[in-house]
N, C-alpha and C. Protein backbone atom coordinates (compact mmCIF):
# COMPACT_ATOMS: atom_id res chain seq x y z
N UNK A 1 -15.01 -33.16 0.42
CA UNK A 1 -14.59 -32.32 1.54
C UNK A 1 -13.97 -33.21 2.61
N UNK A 2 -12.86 -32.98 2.95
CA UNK A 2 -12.39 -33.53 4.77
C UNK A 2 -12.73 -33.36 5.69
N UNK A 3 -13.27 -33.92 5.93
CA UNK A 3 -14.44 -33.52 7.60
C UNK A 3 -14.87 -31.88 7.99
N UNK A 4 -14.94 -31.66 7.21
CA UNK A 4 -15.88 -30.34 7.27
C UNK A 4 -14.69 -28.90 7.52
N UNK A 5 -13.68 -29.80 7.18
CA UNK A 5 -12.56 -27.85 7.24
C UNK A 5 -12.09 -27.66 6.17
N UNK A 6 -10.43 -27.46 5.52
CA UNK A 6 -10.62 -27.50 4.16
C UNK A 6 -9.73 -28.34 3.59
N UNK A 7 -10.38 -27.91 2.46
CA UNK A 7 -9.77 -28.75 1.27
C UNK A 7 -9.40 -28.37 0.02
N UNK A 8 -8.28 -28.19 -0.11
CA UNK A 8 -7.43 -27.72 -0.97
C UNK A 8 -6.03 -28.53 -1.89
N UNK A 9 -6.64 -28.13 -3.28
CA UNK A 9 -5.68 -28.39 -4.33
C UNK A 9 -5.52 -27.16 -4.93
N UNK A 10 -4.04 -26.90 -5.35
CA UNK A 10 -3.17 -26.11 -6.12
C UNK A 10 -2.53 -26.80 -7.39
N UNK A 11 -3.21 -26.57 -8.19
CA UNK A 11 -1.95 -27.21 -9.45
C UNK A 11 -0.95 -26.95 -10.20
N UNK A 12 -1.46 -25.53 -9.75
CA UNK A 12 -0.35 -24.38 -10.27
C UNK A 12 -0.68 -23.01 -9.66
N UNK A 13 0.43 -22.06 -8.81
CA UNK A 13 0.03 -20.88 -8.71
C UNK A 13 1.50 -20.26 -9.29
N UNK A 14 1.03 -19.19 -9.54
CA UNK A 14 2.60 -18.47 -10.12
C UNK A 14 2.12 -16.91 -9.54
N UNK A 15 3.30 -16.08 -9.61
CA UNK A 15 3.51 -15.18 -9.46
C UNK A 15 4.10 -13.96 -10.79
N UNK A 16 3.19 -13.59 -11.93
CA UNK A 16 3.98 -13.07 -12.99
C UNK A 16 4.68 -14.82 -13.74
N UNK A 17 6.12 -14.54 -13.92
CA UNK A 17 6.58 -15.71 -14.24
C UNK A 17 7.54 -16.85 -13.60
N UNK A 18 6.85 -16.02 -12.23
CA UNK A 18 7.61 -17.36 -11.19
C UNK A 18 6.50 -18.20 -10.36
N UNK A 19 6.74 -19.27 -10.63
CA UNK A 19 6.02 -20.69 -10.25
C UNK A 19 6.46 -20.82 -8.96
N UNK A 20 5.44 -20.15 -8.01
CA UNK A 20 5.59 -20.85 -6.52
C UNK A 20 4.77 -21.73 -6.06
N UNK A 21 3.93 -22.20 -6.31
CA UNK A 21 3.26 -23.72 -5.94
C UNK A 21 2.72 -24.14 -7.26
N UNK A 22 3.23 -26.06 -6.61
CA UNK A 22 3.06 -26.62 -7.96
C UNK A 22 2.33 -28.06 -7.41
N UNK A 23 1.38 -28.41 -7.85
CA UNK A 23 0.39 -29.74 -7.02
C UNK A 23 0.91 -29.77 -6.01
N UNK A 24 0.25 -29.01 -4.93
CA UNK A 24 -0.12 -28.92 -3.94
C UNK A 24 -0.98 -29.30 -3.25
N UNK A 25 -1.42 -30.54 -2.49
CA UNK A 25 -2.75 -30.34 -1.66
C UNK A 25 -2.78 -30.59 -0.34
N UNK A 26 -3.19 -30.09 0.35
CA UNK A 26 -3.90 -29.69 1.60
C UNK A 26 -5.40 -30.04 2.37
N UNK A 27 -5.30 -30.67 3.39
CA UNK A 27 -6.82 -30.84 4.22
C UNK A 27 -6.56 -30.54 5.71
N UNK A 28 -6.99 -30.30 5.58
CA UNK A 28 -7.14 -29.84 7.41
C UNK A 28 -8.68 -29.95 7.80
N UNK A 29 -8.57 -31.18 8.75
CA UNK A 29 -10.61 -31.76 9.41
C UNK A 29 -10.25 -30.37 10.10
N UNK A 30 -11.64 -30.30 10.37
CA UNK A 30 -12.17 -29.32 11.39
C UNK A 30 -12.32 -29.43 12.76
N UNK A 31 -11.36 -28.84 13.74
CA UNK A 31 -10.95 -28.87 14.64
C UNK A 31 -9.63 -29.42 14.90
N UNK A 32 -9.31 -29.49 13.99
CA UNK A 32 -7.44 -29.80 13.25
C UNK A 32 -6.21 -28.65 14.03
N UNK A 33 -5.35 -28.44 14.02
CA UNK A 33 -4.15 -27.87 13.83
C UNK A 33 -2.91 -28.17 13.61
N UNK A 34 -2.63 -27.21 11.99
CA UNK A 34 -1.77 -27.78 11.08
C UNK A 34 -1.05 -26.71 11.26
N UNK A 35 0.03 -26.71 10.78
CA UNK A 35 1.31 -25.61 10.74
C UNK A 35 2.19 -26.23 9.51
N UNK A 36 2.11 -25.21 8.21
CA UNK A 36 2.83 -24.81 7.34
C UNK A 36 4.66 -24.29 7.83
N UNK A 37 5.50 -24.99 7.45
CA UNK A 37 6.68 -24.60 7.79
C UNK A 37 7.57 -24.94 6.17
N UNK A 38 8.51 -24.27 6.27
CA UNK A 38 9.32 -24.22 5.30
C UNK A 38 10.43 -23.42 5.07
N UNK A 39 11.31 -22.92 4.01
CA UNK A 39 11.97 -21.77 4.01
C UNK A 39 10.91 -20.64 3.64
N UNK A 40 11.73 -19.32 3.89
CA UNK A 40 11.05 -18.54 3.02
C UNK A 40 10.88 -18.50 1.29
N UNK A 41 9.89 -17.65 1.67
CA UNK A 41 9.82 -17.99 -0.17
C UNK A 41 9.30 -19.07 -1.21
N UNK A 42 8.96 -20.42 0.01
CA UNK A 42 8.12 -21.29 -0.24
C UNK A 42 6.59 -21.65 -0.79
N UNK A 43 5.61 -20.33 -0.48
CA UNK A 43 4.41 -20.40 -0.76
C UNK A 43 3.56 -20.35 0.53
N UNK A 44 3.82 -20.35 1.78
CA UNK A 44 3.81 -21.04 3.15
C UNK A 44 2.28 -19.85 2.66
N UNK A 45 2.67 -18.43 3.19
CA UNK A 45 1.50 -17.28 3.13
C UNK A 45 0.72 -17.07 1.79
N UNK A 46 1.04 -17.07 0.82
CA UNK A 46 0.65 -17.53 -0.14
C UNK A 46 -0.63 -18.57 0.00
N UNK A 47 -0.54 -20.21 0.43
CA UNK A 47 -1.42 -21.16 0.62
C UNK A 47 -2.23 -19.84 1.78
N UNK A 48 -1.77 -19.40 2.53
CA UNK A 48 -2.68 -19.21 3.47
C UNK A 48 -3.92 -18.12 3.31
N UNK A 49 -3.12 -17.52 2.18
CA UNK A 49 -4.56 -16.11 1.42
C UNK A 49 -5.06 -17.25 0.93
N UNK A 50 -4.75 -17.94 -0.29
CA UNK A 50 -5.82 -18.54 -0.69
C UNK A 50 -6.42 -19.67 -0.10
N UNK A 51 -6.44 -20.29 1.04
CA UNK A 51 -7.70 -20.32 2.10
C UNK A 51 -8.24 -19.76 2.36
N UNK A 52 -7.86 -18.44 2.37
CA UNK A 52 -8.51 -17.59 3.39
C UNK A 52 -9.76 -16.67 2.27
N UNK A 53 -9.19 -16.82 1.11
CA UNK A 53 -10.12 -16.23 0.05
C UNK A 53 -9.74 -15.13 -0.27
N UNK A 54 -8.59 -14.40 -0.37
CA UNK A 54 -7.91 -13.58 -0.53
C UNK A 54 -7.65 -13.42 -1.72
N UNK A 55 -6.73 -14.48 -1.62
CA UNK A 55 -6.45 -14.70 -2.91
C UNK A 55 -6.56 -15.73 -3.94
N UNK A 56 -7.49 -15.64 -5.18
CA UNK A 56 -8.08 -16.40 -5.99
C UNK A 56 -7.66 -16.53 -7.51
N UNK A 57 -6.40 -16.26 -7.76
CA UNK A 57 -5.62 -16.13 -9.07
C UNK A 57 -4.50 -17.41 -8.70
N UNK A 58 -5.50 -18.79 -8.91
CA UNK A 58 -4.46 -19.57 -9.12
C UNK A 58 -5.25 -20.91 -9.72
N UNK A 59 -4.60 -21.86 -10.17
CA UNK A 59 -5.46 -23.05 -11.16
C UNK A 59 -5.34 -24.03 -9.74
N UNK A 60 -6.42 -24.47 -9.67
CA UNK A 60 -6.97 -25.06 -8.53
C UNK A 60 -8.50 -25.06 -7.99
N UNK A 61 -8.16 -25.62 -6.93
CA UNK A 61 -10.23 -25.75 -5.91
C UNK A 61 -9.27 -25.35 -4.81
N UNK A 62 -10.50 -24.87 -3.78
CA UNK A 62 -10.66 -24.56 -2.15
C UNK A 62 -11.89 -24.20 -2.06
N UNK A 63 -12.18 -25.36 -1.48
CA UNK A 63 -13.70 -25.63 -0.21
C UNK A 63 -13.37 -25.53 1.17
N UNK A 64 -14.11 -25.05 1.30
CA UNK A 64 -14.79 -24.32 2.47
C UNK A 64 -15.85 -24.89 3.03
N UNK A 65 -16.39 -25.15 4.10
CA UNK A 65 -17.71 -24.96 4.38
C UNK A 65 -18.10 -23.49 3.94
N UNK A 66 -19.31 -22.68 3.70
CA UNK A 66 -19.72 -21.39 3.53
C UNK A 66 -20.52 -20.97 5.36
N UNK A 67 -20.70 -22.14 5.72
CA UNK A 67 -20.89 -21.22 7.04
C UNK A 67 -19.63 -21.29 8.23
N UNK A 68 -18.65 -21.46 7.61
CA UNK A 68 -17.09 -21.14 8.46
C UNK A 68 -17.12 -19.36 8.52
N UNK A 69 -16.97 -18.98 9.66
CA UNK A 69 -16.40 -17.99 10.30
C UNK A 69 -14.71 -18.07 10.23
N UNK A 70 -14.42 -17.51 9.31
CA UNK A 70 -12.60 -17.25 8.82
C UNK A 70 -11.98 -16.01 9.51
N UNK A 71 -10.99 -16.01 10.27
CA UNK A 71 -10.04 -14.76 11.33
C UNK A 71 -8.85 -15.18 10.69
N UNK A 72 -7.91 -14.05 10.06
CA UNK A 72 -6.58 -14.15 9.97
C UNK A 72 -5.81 -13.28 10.33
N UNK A 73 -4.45 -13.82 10.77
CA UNK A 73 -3.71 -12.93 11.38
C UNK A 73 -2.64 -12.85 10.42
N UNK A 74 -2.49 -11.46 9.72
CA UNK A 74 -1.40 -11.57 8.95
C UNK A 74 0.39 -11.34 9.49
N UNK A 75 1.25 -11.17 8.71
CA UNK A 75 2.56 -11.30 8.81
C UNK A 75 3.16 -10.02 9.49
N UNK A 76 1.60 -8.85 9.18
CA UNK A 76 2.16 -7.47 9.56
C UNK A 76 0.75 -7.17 10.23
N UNK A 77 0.59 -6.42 11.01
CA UNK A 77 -0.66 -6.69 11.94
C UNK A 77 -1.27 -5.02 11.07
N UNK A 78 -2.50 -6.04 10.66
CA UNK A 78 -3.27 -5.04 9.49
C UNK A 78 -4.05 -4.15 10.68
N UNK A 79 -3.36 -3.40 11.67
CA UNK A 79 -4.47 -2.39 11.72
C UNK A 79 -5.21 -1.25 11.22
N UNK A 80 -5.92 -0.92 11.59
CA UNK A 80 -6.47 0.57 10.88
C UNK A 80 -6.01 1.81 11.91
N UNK A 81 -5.04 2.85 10.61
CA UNK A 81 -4.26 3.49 11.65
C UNK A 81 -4.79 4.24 12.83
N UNK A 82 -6.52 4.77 12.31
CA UNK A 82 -7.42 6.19 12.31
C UNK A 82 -8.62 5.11 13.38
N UNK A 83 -8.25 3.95 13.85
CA UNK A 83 -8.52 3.41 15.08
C UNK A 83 -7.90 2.94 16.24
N UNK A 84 -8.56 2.98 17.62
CA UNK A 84 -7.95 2.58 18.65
C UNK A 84 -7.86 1.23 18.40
N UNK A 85 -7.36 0.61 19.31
CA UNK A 85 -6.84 -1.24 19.74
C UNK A 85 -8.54 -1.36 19.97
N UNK A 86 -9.33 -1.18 21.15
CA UNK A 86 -10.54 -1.21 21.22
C UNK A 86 -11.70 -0.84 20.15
N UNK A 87 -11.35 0.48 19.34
CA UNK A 87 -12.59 -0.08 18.21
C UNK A 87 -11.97 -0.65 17.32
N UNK A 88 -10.89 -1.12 17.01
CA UNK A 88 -10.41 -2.64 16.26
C UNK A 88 -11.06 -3.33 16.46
N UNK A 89 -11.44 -3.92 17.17
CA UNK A 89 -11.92 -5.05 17.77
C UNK A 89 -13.42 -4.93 17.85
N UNK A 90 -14.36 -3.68 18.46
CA UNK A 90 -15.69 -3.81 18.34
C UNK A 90 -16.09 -2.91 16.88
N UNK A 91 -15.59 -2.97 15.77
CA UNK A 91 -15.46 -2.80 14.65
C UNK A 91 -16.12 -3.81 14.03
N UNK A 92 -15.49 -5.37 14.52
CA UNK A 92 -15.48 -6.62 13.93
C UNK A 92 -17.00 -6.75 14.17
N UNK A 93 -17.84 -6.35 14.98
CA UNK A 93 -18.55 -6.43 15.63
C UNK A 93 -19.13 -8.06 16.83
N UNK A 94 -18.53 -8.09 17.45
CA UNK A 94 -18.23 -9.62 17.59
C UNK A 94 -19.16 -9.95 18.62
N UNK A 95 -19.60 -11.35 18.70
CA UNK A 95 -19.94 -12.14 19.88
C UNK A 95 -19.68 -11.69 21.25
N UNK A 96 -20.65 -11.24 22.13
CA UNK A 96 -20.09 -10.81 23.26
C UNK A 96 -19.94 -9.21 23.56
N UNK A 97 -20.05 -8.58 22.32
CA UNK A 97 -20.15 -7.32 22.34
C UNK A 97 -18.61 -6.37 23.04
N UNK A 98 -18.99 -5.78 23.87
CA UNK A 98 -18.04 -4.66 24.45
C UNK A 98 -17.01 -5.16 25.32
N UNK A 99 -17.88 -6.34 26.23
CA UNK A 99 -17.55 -6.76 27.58
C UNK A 99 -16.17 -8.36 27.06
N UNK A 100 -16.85 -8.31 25.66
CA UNK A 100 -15.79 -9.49 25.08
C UNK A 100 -14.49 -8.79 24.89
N UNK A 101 -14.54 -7.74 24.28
CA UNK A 101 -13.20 -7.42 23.72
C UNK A 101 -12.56 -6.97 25.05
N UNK A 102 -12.94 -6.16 26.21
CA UNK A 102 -12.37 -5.66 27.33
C UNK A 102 -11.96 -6.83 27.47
N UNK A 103 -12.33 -8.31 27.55
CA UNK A 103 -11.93 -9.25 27.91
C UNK A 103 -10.49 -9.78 27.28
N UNK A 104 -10.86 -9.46 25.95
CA UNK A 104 -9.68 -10.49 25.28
C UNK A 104 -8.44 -9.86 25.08
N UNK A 105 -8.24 -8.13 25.33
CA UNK A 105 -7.77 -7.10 25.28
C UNK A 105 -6.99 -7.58 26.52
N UNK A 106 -7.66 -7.70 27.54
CA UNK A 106 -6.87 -8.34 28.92
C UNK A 106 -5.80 -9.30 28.63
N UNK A 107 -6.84 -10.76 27.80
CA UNK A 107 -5.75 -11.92 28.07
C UNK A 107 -4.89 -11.71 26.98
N UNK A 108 -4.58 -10.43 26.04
CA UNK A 108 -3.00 -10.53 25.49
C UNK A 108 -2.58 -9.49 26.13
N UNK A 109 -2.92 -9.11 27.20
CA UNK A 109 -2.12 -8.01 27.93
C UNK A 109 -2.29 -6.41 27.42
N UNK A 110 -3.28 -5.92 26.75
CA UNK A 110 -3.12 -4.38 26.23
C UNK A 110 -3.98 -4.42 27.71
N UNK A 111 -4.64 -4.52 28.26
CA UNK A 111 -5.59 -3.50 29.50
C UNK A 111 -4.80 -2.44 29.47
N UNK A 112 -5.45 -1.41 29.38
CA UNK A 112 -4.54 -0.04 29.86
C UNK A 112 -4.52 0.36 28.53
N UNK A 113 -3.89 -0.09 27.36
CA UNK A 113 -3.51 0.14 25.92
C UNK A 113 -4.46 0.28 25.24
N UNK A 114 -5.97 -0.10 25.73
CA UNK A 114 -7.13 -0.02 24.54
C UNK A 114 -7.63 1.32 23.85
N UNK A 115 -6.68 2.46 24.24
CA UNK A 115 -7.24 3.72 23.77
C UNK A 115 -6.06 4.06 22.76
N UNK A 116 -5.32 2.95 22.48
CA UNK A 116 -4.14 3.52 22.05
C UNK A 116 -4.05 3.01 20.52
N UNK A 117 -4.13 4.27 19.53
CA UNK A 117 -3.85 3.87 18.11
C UNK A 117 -2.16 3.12 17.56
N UNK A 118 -2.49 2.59 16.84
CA UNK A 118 -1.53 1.84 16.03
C UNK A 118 -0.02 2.36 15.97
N UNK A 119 -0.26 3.42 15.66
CA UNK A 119 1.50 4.54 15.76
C UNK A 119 1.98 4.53 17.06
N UNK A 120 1.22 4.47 18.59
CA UNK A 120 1.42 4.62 19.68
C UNK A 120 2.15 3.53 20.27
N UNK A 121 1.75 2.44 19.80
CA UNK A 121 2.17 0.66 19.99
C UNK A 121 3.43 0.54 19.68
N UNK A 122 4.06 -0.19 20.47
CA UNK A 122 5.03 -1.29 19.64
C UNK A 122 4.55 -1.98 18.85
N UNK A 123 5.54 -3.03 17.66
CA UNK A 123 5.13 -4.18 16.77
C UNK A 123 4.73 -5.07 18.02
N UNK A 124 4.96 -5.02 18.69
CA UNK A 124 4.31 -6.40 19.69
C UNK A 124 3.17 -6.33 20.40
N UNK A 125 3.07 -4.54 20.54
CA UNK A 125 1.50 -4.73 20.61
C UNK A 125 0.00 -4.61 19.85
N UNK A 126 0.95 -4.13 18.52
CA UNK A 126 0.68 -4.41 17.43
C UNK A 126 -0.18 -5.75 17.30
N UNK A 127 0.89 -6.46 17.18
CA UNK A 127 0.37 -8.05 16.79
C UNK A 127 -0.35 -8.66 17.83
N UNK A 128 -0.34 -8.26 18.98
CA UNK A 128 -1.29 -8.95 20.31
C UNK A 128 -2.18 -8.22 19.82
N UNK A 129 -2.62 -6.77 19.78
CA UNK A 129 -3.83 -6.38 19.20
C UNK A 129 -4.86 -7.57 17.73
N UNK A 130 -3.92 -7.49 16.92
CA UNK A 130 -4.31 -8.57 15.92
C UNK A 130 -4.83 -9.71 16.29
N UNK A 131 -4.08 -10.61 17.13
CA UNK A 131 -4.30 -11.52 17.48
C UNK A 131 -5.74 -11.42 18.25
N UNK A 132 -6.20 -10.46 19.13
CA UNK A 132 -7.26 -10.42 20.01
C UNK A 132 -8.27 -9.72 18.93
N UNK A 133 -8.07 -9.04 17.85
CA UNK A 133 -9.22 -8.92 16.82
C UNK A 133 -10.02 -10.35 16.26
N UNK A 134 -8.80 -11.30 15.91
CA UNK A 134 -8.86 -12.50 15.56
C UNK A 134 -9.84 -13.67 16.08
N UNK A 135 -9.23 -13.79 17.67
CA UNK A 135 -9.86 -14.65 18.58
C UNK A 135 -11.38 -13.95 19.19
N UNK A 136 -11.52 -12.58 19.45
CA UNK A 136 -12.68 -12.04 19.99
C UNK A 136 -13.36 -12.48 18.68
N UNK A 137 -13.66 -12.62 17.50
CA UNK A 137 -14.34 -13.23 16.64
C UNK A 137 -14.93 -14.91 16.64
N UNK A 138 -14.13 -15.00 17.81
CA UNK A 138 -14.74 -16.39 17.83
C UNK A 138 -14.83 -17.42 16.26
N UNK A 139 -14.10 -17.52 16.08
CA UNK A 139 -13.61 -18.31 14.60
C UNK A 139 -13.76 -19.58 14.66
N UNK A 140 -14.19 -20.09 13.35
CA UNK A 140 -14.52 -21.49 13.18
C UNK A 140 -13.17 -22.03 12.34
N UNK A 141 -12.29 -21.24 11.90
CA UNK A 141 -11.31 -21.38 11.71
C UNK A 141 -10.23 -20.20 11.50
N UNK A 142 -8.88 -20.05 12.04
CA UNK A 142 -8.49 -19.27 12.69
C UNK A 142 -6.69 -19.45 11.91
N UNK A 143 -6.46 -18.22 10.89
CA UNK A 143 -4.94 -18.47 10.12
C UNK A 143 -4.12 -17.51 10.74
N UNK A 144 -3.66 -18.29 11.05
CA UNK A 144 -1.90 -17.03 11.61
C UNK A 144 -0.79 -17.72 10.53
N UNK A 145 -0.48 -16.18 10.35
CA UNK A 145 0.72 -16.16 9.44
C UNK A 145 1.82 -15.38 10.11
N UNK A 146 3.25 -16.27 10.80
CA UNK A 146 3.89 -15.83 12.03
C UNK A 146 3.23 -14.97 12.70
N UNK A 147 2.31 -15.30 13.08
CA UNK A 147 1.61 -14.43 14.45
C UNK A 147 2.37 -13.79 15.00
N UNK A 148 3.15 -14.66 15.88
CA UNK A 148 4.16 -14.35 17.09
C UNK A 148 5.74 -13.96 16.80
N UNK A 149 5.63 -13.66 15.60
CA UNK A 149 6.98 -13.04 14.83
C UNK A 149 6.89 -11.74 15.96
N UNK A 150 8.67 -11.69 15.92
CA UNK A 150 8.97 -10.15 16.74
C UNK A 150 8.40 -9.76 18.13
N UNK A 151 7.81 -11.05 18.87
CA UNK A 151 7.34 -10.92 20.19
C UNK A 151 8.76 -11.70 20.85
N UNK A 152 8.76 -11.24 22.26
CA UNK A 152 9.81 -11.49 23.45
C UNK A 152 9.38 -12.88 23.61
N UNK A 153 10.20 -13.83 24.09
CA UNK A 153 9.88 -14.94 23.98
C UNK A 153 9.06 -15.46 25.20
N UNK A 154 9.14 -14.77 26.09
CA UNK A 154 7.88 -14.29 27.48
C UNK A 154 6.81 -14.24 26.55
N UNK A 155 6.54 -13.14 26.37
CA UNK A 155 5.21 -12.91 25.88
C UNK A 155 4.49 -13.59 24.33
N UNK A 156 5.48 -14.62 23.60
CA UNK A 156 4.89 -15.18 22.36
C UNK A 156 4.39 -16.42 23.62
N UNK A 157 5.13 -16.86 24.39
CA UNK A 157 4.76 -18.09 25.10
C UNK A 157 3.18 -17.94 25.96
N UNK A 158 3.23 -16.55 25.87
CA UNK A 158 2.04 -16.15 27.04
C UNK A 158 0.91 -16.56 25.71
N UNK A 159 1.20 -15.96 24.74
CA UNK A 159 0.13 -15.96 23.10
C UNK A 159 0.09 -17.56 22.80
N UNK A 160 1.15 -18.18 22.99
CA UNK A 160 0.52 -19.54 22.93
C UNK A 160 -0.53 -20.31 24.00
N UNK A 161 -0.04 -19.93 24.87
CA UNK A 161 -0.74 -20.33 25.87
C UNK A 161 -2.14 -20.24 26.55
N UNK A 162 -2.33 -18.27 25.49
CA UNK A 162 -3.73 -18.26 25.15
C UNK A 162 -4.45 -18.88 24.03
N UNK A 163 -3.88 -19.53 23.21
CA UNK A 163 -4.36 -19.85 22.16
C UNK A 163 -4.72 -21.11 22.17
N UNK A 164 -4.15 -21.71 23.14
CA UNK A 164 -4.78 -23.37 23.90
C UNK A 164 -5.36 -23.08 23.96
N UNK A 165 -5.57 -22.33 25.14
CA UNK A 165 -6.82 -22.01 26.31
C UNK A 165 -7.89 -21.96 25.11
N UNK A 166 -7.98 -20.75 24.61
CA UNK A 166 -8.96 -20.93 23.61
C UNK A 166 -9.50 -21.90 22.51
N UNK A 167 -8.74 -22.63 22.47
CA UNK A 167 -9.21 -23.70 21.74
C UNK A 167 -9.73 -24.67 22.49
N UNK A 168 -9.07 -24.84 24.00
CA UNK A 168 -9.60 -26.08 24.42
C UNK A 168 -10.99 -25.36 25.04
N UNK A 169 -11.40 -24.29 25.05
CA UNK A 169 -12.92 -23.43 25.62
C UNK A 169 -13.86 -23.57 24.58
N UNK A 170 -13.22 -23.53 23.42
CA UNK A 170 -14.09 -23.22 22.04
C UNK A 170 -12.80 -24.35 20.95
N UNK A 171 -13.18 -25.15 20.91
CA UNK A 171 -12.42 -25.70 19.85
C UNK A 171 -12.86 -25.05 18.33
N UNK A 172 -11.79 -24.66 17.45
CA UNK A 172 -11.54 -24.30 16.17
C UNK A 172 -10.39 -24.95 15.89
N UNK A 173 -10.53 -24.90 13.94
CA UNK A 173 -9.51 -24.69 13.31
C UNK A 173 -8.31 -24.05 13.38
N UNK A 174 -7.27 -24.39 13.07
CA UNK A 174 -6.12 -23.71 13.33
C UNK A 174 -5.22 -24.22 12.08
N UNK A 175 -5.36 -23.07 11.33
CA UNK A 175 -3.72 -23.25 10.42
C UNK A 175 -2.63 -22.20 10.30
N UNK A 176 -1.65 -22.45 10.39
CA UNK A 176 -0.67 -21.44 10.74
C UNK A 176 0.80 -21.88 9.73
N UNK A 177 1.27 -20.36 9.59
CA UNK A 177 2.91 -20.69 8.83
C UNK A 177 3.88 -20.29 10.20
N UNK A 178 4.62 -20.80 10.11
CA UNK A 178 5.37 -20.78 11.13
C UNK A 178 7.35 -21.26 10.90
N UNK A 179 8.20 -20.64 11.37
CA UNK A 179 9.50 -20.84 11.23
C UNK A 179 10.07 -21.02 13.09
N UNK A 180 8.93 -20.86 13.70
CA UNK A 180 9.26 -21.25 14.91
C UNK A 180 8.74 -23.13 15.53
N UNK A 181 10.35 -23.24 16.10
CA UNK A 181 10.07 -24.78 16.61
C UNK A 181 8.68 -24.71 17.76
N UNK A 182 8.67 -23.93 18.07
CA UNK A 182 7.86 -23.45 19.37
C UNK A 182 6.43 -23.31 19.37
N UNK A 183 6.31 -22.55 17.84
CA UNK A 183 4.78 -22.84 17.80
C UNK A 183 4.85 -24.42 17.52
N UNK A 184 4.86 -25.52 17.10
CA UNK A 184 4.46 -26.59 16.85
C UNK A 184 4.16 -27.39 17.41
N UNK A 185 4.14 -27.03 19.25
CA UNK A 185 3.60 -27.78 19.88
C UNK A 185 1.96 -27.03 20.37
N UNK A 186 1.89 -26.67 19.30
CA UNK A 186 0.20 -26.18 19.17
C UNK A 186 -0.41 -26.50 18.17
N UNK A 187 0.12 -27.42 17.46
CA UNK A 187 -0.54 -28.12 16.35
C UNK A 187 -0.30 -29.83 16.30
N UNK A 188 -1.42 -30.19 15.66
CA UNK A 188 -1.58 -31.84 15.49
C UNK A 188 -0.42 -32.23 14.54
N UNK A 189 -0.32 -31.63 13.35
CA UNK A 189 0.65 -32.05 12.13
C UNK A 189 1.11 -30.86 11.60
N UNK A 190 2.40 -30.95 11.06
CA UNK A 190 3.12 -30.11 10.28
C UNK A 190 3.51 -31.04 8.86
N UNK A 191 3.27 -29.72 7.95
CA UNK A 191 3.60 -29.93 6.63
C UNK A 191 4.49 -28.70 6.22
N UNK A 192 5.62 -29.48 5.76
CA UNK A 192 6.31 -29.12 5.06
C UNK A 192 6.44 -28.58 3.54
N UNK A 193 6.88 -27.52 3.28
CA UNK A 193 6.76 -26.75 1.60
C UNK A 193 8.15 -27.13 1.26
């Protein structure tokens, strides 16, 4: 294991009969932040289910610690349509209870929006919703997969800026795919696909 975050080899993953990762490996210590960049079509989200345990149809290892607390933010913000932004979030059932999520609901900006289902949102508040499902979990390690895709460049900067904050309050893991120059000054190292 690499200092207690993960550790990952791929020796082969395919898709049907297309080969998208081929010896691959990956570590990220714990309390790391790495950012996956590449073209599309690379494997970037791909590596990132199978960290995340998603996805397990491939010839290889991934360790884990088993008492890691895992939050991911996917490419399309998985809400549940037949919930508000607010029981999104106390759904997860999280640390902090009620008074957390009013909180974290604040620092991506829905206050006001927490009664508001998924169809009602923009994609941007969409994905700030996601993102604050994510972080109100308090994560021991924490995957965004373009998080900040399709946000104003105001408000992805505001999402980075919470995402320091939070790390430097609570240090976690952080691995992320990313096609923005911008996220990368929120990570220690970038690897390339």
């Amino acid at each position: 294991m690499c200092g207690g975050g993960v550790d990952l080899t791929i020796e082969r993953k395919q898709f049907g009969d297309r080969l998208i990762l081929q010896r691959f490996a990956l570590c990220v210590r714990a309390g790391e932040a790495v950012a996956l960049t590449g073209p599309s079509g690379r494997g970037k989200s791909t590596v990132l289910r199978i960290v995340a345990g998603l996805d397990r149809d491939f010839h290889g290892q991934r360790q884990l610690d088993q008492a890691v607390r895992v939050t991911m933010v996917f490419q399309e913000p998985r809400l549940l349509p037949w919930r508000t932004a607010r029981q999104s979030l106390l759904l997860c059932q999280p640390p902090g209870g009620a008074e957390a999520v009013a909180a974290m609901l604040q620092a991506v900006g829905l206050a006001g929006a927490e009664d508001l289902y998924p169809a009602q949102m923009s994609l941007g508040m969409q994905r700030r919703a996601a993102l604050a499902r994510a972080l109100v979990m308090q994560p021991d390690l924490l995957i965004l997969d373009e998080a900040f895709a399709s946000l104003d460049q105001t408000t992805a900067e505001a999402m980075r800026a919470l995402l320091r904050s939070e790390r430097q309050r609570r240090p976690f893991t952080l691995l992320m795919a990313t096609h923005s120059p911008d996220d990368l000054a929120l990570v220690d190292r970038v690897v390339a696909l």
